[in-house]
PDB file of N, CA and C in Angstrom:
ATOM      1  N   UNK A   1       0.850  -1.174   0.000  1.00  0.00           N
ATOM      2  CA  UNK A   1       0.000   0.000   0.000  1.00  0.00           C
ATOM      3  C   UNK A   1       0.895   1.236   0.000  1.00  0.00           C
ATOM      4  N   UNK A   2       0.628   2.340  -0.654  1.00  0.00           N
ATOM      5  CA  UNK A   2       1.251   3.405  -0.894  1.00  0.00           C
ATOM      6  C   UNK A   2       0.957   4.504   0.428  1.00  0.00           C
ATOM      7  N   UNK A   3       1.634   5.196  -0.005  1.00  0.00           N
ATOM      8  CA  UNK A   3       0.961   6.291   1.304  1.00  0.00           C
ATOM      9  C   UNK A   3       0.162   7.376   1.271  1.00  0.00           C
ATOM     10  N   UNK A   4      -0.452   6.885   0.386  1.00  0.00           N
ATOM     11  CA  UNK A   4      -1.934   7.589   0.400  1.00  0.00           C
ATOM     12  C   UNK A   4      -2.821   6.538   0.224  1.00  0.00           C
ATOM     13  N   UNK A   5      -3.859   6.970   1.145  1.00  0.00           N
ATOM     14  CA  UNK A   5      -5.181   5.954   1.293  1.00  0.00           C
ATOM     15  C   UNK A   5      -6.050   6.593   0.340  1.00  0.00           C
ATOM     16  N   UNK A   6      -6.529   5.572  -0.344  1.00  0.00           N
ATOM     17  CA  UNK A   6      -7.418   5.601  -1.524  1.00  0.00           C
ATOM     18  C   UNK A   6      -8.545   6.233  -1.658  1.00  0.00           C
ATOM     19  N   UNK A   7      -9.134   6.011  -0.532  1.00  0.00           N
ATOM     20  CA  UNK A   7     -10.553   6.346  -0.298  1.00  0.00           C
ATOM     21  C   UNK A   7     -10.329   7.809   0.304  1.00  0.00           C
ATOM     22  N   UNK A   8      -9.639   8.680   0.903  1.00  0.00           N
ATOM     23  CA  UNK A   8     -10.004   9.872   1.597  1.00  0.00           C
ATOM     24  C   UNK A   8      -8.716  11.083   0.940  1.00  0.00           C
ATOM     25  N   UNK A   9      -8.018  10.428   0.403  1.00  0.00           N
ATOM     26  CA  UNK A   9      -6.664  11.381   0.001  1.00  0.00           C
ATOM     27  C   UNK A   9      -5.870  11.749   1.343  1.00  0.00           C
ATOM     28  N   UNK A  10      -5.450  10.798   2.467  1.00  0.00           N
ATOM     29  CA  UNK A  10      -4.806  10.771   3.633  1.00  0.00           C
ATOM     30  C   UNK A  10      -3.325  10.493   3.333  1.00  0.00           C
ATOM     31  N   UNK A  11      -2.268  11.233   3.778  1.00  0.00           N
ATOM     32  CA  UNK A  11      -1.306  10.571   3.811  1.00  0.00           C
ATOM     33  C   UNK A  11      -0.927  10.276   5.206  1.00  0.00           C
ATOM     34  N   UNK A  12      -0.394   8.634   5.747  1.00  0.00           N
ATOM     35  CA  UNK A  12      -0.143   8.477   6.510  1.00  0.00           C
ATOM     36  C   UNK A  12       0.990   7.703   6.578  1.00  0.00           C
ATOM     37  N   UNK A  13       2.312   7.663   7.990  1.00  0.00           N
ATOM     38  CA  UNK A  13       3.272   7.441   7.322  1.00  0.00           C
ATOM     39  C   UNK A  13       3.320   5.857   8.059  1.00  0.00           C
ATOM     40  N   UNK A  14       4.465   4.992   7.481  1.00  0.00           N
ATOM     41  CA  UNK A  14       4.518   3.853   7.815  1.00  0.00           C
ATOM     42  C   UNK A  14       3.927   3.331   9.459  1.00  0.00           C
ATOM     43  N   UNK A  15       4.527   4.267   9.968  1.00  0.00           N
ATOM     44  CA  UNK A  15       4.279   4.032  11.643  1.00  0.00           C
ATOM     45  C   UNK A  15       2.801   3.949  12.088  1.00  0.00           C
ATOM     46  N   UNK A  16       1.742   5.239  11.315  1.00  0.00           N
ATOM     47  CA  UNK A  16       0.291   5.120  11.727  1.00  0.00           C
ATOM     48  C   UNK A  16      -0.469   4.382  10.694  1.00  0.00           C
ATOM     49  N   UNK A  17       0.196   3.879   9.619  1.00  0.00           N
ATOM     50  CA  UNK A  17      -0.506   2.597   8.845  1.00  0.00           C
ATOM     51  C   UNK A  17      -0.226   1.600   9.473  1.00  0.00           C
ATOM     52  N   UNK A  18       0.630   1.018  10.458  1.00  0.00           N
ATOM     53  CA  UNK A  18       1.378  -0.084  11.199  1.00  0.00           C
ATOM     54  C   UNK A  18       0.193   0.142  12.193  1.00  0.00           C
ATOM     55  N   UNK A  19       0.102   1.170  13.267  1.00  0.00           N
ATOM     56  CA  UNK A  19      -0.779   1.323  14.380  1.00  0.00           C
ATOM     57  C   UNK A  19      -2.129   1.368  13.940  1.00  0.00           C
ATOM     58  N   UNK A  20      -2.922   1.921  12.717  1.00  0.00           N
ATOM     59  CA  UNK A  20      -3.847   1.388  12.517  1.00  0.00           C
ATOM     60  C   UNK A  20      -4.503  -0.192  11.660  1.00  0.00           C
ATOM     61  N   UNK A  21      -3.191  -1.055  11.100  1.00  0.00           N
ATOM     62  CA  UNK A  21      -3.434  -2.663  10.701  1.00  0.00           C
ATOM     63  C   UNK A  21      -3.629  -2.965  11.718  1.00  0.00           C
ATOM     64  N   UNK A  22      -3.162  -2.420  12.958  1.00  0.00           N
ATOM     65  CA  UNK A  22      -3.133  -3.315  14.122  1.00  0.00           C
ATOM     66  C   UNK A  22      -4.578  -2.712  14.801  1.00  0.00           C
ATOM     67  N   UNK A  23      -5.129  -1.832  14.640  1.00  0.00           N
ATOM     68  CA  UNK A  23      -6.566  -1.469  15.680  1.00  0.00           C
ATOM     69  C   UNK A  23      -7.104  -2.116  14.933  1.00  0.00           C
ATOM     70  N   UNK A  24      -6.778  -1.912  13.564  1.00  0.00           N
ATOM     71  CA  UNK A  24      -8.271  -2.616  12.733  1.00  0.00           C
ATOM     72  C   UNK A  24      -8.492  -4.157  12.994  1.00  0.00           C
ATOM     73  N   UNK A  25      -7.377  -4.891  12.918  1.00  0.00           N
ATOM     74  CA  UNK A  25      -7.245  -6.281  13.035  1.00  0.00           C
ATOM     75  C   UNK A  25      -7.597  -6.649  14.528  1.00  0.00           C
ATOM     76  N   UNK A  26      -7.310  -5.785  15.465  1.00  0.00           N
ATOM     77  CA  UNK A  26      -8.116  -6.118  17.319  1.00  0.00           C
ATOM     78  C   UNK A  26      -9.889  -5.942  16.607  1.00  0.00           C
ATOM     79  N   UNK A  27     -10.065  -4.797  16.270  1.00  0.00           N
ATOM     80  CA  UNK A  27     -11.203  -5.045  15.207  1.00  0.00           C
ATOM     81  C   UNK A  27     -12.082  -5.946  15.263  1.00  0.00           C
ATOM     82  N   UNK A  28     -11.854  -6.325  14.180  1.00  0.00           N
ATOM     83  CA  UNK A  28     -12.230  -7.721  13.614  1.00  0.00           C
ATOM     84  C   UNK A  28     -11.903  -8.754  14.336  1.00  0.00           C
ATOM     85  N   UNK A  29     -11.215  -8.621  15.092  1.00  0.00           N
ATOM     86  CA  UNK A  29     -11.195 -10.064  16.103  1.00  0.00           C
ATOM     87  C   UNK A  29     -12.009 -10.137  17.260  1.00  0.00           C
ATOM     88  N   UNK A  30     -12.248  -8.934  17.683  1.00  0.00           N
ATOM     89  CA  UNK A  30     -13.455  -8.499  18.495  1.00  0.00           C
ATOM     90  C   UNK A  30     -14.911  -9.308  18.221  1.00  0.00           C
ATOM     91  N   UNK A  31     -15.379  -8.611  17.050  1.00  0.00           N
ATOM     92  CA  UNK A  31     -16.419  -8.582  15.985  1.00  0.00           C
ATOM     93  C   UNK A  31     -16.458 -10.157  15.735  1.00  0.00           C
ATOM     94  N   UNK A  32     -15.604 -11.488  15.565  1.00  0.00           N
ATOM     95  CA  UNK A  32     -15.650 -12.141  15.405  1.00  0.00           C
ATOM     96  C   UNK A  32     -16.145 -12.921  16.825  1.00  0.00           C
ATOM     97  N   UNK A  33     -15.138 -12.667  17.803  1.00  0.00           N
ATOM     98  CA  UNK A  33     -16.171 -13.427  19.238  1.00  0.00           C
ATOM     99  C   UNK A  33     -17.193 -13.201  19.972  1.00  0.00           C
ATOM    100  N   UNK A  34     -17.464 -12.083  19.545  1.00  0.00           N
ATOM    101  CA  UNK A  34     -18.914 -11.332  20.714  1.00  0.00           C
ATOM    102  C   UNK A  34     -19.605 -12.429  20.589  1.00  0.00           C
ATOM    103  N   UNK A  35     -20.543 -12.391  21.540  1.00  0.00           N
ATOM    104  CA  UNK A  35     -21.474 -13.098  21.180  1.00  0.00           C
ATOM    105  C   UNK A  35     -22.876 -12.206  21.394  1.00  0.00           C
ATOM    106  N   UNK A  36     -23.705 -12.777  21.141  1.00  0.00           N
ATOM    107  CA  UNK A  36     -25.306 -12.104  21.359  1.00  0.00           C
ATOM    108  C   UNK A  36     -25.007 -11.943  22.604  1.00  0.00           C
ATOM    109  N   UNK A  37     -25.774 -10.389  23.317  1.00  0.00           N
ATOM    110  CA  UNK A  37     -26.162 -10.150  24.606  1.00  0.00           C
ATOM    111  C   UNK A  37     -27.201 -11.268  25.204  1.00  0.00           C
ATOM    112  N   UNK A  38     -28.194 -11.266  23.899  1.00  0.00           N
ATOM    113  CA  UNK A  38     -28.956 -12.730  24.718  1.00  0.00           C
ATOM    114  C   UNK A  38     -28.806 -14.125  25.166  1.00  0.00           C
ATOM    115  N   UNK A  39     -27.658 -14.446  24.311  1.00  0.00           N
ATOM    116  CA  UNK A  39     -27.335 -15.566  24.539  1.00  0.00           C
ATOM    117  C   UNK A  39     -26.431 -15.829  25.596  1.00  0.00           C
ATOM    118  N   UNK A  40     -25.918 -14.680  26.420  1.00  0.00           N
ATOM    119  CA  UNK A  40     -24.868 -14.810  27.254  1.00  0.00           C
ATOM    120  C   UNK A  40     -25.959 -14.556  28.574  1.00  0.00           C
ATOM    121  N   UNK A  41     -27.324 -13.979  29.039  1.00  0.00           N
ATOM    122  CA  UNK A  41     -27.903 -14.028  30.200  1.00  0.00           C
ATOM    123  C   UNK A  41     -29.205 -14.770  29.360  1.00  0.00           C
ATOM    124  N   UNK A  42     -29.841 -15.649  30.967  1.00  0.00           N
ATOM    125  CA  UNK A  42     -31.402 -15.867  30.273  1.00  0.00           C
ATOM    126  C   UNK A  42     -32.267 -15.376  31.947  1.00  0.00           C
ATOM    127  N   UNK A  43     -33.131 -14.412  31.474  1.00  0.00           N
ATOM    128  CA  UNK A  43     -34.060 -13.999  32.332  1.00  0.00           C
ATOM    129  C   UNK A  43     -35.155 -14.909  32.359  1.00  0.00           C
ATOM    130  N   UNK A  44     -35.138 -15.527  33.504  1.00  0.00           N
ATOM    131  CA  UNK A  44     -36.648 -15.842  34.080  1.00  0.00           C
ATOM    132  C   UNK A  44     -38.403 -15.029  34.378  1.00  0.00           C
ATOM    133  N   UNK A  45     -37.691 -14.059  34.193  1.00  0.00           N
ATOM    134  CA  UNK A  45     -38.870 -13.063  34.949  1.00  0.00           C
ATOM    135  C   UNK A  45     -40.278 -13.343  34.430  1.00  0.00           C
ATOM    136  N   UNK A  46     -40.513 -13.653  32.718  1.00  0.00           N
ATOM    137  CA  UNK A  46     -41.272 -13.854  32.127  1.00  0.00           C
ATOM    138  C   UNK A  46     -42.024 -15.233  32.704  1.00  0.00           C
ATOM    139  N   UNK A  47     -41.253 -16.157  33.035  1.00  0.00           N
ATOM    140  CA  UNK A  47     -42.092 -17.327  33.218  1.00  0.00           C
ATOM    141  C   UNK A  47     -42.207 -17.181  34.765  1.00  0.00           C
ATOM    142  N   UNK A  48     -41.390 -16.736  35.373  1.00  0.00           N
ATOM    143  CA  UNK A  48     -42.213 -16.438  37.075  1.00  0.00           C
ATOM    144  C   UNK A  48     -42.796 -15.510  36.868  1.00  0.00           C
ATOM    145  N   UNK A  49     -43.360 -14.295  35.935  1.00  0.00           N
ATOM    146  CA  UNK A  49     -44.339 -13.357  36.449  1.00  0.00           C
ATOM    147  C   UNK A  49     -45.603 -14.461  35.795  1.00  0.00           C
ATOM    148  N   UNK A  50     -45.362 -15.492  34.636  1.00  0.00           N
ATOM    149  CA  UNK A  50     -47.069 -16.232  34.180  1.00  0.00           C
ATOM    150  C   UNK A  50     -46.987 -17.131  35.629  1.00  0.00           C
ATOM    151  N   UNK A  51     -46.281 -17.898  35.955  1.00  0.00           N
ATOM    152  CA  UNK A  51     -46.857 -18.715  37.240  1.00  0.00           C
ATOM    153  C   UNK A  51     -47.611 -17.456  38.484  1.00  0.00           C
ATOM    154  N   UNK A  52     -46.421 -16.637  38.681  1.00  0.00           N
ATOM    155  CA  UNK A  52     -46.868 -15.772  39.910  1.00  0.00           C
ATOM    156  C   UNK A  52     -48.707 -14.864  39.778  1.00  0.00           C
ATOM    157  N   UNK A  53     -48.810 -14.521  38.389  1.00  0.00           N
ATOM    158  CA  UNK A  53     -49.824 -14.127  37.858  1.00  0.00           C
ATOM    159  C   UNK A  53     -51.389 -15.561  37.314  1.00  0.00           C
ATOM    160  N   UNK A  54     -50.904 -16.824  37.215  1.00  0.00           N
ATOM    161  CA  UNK A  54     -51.612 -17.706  37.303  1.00  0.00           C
ATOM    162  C   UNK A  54     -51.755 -17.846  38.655  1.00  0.00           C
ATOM    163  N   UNK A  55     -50.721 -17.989  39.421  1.00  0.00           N
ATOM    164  CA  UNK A  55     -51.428 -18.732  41.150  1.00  0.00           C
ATOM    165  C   UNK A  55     -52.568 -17.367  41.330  1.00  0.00           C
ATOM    166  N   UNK A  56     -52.109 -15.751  41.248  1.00  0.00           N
ATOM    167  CA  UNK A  56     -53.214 -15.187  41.845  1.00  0.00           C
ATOM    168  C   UNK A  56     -54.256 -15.223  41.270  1.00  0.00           C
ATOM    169  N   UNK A  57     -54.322 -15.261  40.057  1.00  0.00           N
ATOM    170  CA  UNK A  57     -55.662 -15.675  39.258  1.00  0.00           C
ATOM    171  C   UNK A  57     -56.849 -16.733  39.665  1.00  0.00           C
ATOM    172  N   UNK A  58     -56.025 -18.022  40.039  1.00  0.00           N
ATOM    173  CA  UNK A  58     -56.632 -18.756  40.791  1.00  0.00           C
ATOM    174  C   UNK A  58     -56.998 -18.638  41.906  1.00  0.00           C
ATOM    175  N   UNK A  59     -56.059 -17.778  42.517  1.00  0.00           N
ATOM    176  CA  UNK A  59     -56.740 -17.813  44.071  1.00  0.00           C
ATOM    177  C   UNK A  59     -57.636 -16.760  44.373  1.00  0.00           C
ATOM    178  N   UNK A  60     -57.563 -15.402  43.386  1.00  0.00           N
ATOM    179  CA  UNK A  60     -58.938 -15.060  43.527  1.00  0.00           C
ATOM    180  C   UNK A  60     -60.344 -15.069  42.815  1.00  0.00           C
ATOM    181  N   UNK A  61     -60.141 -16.246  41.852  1.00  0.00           N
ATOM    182  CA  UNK A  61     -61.588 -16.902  40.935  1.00  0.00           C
ATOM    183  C   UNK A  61     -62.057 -17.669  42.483  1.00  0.00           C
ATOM    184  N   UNK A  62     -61.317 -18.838  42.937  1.00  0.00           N
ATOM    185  CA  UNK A  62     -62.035 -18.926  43.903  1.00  0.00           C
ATOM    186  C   UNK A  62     -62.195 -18.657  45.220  1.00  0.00           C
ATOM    187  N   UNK A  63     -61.572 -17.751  46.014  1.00  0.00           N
ATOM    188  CA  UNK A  63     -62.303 -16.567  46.745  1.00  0.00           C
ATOM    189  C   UNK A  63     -63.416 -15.657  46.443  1.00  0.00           C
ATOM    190  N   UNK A  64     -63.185 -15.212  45.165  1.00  0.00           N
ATOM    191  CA  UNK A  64     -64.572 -14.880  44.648  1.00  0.00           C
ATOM    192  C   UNK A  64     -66.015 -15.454  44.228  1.00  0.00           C
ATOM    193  N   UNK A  65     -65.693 -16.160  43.839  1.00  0.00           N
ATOM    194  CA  UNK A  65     -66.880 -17.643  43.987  1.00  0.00           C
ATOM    195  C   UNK A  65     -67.538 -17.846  44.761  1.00  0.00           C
ATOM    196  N   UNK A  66     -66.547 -18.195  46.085  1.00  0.00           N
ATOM    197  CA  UNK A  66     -67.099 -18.807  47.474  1.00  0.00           C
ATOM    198  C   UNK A  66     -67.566 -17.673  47.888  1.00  0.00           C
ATOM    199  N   UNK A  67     -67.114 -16.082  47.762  1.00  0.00           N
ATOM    200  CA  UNK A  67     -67.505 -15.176  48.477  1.00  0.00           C
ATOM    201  C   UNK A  67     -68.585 -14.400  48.012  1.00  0.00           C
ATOM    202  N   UNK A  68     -68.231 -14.489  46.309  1.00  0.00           N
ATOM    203  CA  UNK A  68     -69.326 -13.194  45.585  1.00  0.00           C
ATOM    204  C   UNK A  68     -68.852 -12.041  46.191  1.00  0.00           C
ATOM    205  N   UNK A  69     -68.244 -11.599  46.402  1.00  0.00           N
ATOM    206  CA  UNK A  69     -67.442 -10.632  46.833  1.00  0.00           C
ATOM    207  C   UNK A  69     -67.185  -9.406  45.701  1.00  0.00           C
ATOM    208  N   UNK A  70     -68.168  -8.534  44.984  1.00  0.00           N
ATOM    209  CA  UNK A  70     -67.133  -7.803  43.638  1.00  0.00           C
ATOM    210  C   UNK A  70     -66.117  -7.089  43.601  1.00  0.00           C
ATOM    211  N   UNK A  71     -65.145  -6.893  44.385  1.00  0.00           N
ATOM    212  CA  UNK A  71     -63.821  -6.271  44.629  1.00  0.00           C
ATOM    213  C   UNK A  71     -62.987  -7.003  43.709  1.00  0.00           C
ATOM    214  N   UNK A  72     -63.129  -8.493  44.991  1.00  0.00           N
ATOM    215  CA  UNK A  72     -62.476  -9.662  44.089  1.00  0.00           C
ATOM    216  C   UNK A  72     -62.954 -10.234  43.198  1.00  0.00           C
ATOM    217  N   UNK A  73     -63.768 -10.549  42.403  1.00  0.00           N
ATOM    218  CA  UNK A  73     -64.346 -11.131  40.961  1.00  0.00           C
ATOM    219  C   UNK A  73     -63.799  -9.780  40.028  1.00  0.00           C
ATOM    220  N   UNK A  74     -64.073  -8.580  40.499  1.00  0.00           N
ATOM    221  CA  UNK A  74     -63.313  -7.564  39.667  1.00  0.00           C
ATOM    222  C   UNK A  74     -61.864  -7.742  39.295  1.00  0.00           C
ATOM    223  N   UNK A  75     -61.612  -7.730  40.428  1.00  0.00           N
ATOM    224  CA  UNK A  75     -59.805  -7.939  40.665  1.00  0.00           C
ATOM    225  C   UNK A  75     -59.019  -9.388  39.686  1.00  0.00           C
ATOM    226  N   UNK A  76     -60.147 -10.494  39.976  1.00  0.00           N
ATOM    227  CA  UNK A  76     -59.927 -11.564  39.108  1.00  0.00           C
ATOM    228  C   UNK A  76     -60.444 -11.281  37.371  1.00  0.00           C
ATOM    229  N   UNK A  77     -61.054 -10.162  37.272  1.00  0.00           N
ATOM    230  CA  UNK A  77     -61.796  -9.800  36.032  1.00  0.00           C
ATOM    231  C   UNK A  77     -60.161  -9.656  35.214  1.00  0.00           C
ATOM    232  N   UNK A  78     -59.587  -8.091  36.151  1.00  0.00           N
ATOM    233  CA  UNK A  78     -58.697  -7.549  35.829  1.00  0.00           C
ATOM    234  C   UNK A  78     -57.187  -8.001  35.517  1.00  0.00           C
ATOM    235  N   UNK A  79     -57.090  -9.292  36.532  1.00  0.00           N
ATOM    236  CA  UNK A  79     -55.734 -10.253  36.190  1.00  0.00           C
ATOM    237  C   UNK A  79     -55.696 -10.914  35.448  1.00  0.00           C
ATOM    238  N   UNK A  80     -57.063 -12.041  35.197  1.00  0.00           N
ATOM    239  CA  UNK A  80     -56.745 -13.111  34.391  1.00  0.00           C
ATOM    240  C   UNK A  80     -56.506 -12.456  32.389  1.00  0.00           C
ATOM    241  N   UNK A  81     -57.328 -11.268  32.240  1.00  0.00           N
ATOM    242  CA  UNK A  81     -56.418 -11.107  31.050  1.00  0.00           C
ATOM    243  C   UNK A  81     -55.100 -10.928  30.823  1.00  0.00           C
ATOM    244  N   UNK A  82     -54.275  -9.998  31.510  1.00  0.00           N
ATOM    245  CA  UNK A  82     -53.357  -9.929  31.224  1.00  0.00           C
ATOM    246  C   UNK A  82     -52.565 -11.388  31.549  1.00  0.00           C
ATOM    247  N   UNK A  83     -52.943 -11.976  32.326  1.00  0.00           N
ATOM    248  CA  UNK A  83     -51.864 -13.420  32.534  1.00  0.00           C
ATOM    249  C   UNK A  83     -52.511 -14.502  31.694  1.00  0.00           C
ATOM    250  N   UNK A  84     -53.352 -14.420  30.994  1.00  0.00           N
ATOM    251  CA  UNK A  84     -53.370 -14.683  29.006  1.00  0.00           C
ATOM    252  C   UNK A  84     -52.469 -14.087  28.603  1.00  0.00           C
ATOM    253  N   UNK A  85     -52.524 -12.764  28.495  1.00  0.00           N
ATOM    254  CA  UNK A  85     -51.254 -12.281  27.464  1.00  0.00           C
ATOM    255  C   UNK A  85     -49.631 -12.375  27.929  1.00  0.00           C
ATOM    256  N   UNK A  86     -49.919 -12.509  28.971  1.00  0.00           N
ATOM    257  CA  UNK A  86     -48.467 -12.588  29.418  1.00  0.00           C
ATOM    258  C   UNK A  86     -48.256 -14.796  28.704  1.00  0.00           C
ATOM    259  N   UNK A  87     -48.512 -15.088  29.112  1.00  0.00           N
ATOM    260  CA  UNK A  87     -48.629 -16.716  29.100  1.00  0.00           C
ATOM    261  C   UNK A  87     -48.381 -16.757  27.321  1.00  0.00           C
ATOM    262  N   UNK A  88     -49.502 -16.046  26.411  1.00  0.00           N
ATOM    263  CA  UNK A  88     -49.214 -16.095  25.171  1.00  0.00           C
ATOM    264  C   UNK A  88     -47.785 -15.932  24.900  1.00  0.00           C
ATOM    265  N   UNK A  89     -46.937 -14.246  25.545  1.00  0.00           N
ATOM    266  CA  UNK A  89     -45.426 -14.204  25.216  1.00  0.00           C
ATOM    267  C   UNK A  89     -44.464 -15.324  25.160  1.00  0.00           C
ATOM    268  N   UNK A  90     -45.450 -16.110  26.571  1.00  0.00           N
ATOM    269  CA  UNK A  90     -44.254 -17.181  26.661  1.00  0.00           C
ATOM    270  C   UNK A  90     -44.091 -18.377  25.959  1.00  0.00           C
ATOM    271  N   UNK A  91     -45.218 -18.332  25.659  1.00  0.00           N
ATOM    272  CA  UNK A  91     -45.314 -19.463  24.656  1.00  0.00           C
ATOM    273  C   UNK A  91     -44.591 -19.347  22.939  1.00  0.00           C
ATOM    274  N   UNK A  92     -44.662 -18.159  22.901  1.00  0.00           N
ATOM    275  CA  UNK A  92     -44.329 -17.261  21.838  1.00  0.00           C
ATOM    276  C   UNK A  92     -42.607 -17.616  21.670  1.00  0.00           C
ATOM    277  N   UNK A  93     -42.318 -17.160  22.843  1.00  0.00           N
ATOM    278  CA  UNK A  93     -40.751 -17.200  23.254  1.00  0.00           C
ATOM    279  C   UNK A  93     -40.113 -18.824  22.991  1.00  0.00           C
ATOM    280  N   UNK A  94     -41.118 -19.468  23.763  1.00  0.00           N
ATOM    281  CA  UNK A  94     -40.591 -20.619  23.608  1.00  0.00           C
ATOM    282  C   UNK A  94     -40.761 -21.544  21.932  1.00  0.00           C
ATOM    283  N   UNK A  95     -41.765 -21.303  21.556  1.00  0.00           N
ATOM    284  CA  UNK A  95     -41.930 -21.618  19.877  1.00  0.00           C
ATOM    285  C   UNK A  95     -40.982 -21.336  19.066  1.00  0.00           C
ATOM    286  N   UNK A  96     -40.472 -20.000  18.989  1.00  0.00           N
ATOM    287  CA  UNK A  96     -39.509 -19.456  17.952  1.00  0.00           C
ATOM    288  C   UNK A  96     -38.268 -20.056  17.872  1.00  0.00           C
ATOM    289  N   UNK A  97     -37.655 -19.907  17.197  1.00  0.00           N
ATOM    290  CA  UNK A  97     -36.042 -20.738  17.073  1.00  0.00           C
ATOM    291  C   UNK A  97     -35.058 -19.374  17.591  1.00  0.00           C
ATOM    292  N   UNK A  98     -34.167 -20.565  18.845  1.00  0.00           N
ATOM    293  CA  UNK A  98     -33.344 -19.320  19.546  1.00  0.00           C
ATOM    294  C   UNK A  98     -34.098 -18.989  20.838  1.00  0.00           C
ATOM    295  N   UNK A  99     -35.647 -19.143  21.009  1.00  0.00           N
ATOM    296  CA  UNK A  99     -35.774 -18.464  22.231  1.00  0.00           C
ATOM    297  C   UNK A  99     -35.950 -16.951  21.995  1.00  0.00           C
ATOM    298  N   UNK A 100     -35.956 -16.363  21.680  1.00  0.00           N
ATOM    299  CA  UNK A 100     -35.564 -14.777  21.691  1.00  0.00           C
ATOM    300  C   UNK A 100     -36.896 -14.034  21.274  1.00  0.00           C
ATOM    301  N   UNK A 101     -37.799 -12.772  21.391  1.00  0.00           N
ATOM    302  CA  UNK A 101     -38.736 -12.551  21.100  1.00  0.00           C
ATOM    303  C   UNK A 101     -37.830 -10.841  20.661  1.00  0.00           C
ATOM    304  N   UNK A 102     -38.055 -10.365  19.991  1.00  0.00           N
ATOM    305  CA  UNK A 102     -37.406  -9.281  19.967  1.00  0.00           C
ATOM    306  C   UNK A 102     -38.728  -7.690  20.123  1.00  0.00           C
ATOM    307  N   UNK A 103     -39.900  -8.299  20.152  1.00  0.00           N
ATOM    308  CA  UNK A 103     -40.748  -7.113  20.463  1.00  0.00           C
ATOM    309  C   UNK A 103     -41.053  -6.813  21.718  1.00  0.00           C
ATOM    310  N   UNK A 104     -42.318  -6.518  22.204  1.00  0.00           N
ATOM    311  CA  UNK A 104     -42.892  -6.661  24.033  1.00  0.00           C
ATOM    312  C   UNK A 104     -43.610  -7.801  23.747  1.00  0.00           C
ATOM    313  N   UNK A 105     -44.216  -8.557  22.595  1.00  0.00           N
ATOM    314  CA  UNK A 105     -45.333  -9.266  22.456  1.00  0.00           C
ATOM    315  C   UNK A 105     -44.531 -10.566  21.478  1.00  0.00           C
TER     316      UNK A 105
END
């Protein structure tokens, strides 16, 4: 390579073409081992918030039942959808190849 870089009209002299083969090449060697952020942690949170959000679901369908109580039949109105949708994610998560969901849904 000459000492001018092709692309910008730079002249640089042997020493900072030497110091930059060498950043570029840490570089690319970088770039070559990363790995996915996801694949290096796996969060649980998703499948303990559907159990934690199923047990209360259940336990206040039947408290509410036995009680007729509308606080709680409300309250059970108000949980059991979302711990459908939460339960759908997970299922979601777990279907796909990789595990990985990349939206909220």
């Amino acid at each position: 390579m000459d000492e001018r870089d092709h692309r910008d009209g730079v002249r640089l002299s042997p020493l900072e073409r030497a110091a930059l083969a060498e950043i570029e090449e840490g570089l690319r060697h970088d770039h070559v081992d990363a790995e996915p952020p996801a694949a290096t942690t796996r969060r649980p949170w998703l499948a303990m918030s559907v159990v934690l959000m199923l047990l209360g679901s259940v336990f206040l369908a039947v408290v509410g039942f036995r009680t007729s109580a509308p606080a709680v039949l409300w309250c059970f109105a108000v949980l059991w959808p979302l711990t459908v949708v939460q339960a759908v994610r997970l299922v979601r998560r777990w279907m796909r190849p990789g595990g990985r969901v990349t939206s909220w849904f």
